[in-house]
Protein backbone atom coordinates (compact mmCIF):
# COMPACT_ATOMS: atom_id res chain seq x y z
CA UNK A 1 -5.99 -50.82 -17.35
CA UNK A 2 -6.83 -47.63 -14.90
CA UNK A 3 -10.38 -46.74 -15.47
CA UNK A 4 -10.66 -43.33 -17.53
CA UNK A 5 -12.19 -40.14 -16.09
CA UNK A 6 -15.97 -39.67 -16.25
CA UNK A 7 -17.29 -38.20 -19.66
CA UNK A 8 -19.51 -35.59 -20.02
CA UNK A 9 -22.42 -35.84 -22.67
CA UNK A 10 -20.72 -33.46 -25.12
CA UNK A 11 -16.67 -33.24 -25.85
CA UNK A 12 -15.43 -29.96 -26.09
CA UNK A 13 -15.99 -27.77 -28.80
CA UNK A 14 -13.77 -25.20 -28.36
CA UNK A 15 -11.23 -24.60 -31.12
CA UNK A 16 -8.16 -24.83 -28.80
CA UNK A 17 -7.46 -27.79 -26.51
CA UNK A 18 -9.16 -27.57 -23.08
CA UNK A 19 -8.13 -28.94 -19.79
CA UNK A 20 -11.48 -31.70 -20.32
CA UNK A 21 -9.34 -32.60 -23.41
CA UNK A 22 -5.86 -33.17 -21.40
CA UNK A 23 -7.82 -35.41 -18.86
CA UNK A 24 -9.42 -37.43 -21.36
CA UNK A 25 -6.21 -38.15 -23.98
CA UNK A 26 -6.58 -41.50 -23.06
CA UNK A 27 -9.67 -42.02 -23.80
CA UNK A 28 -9.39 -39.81 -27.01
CA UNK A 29 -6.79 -42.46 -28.28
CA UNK A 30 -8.72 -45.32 -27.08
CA UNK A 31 -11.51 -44.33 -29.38
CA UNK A 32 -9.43 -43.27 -32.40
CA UNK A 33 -7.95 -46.90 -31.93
CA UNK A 34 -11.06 -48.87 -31.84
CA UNK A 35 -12.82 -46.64 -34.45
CA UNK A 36 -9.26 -47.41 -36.78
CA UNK A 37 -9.82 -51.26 -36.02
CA UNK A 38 -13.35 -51.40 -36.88
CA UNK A 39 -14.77 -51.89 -33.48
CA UNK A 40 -18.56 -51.29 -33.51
CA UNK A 41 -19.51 -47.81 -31.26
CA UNK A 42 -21.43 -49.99 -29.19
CA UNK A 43 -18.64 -52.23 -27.81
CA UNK A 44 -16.90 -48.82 -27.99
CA UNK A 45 -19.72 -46.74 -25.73
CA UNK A 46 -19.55 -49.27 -23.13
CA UNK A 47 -15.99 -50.48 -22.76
CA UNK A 48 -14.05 -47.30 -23.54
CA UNK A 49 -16.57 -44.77 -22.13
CA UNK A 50 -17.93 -46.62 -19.26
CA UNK A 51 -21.76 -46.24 -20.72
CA UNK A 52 -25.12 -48.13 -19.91
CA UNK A 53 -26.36 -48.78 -23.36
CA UNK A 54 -29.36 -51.25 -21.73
CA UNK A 55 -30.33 -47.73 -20.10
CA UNK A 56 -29.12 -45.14 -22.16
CA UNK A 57 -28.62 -46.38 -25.71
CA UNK A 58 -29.80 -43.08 -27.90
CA UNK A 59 -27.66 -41.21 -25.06
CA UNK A 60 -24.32 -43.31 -25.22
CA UNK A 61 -24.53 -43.36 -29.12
CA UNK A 62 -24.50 -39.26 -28.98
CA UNK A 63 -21.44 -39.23 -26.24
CA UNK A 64 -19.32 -41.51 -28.27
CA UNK A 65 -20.12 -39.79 -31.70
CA UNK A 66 -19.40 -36.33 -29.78
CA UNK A 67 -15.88 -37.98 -28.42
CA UNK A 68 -14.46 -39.30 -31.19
CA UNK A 69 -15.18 -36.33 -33.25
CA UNK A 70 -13.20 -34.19 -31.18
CA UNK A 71 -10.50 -37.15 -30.79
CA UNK A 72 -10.27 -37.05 -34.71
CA UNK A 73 -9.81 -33.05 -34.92
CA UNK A 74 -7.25 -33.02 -32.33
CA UNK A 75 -5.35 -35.66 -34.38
CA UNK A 76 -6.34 -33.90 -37.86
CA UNK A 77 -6.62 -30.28 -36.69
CA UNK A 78 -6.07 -29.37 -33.11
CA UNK A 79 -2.50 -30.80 -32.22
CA UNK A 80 0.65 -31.17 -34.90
CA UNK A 81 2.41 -32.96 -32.56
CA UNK A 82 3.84 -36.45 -34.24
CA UNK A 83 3.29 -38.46 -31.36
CA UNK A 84 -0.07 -38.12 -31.40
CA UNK A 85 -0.52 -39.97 -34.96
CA UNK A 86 1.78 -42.63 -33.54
CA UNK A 87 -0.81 -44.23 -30.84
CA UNK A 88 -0.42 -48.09 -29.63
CA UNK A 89 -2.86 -50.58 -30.82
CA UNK A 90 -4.91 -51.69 -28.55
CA UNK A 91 -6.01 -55.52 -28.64
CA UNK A 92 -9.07 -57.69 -28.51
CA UNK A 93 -11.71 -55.42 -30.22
CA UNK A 94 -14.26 -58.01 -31.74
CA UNK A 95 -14.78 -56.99 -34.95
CA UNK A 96 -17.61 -59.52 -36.01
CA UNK A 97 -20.81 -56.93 -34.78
């Protein structure tokens, strides 16, 4: 899988999508995906987002919670596009943490 782009500590806020936003649909989906299987934000943080939890954990924990919001209002709020409720499943979250 091609690595995503580099996050920044805080998604957008914005009430329109930004360009941030269009680099990081990916990664948007990827969350909205594990956070719809039950993956724990941990696993999340460090896989999806490319964070250091040994180093960083309080950090990482605030990135991903800051992501996936804005992932879940562009699904709910931002975009009323169709497609983007109809996202593939991604495989081999462990859901046992």
């Amino acid at each position: 899988m091609p690595e995503s782009p580099q996050v920044a500590d805080t998604a957008p806020d914005e009430p329109f999508l930004t360009g941030y936003d269009m680099a990081h649909l990916v990664t948007y989906l990827r969350l909205l995906d594990a956070d719809a299987g039950g993956a724990h934000w941990r696993e999340v943080a460090s896989i999806v987002l490319s964070l250091d939890l040994a180093k960083e954990p309080e950090r990482a924990r605030r990135v991903w919670a800051s992501h996936l919001a804005r992932a879940k209002w562009m699904t709910e709020q931002g975009i009323s596009l169709p497609a983007a409720r109809r996202r593939p499943k991604l495989v081999g979250w462990r859901h046992d943490q």
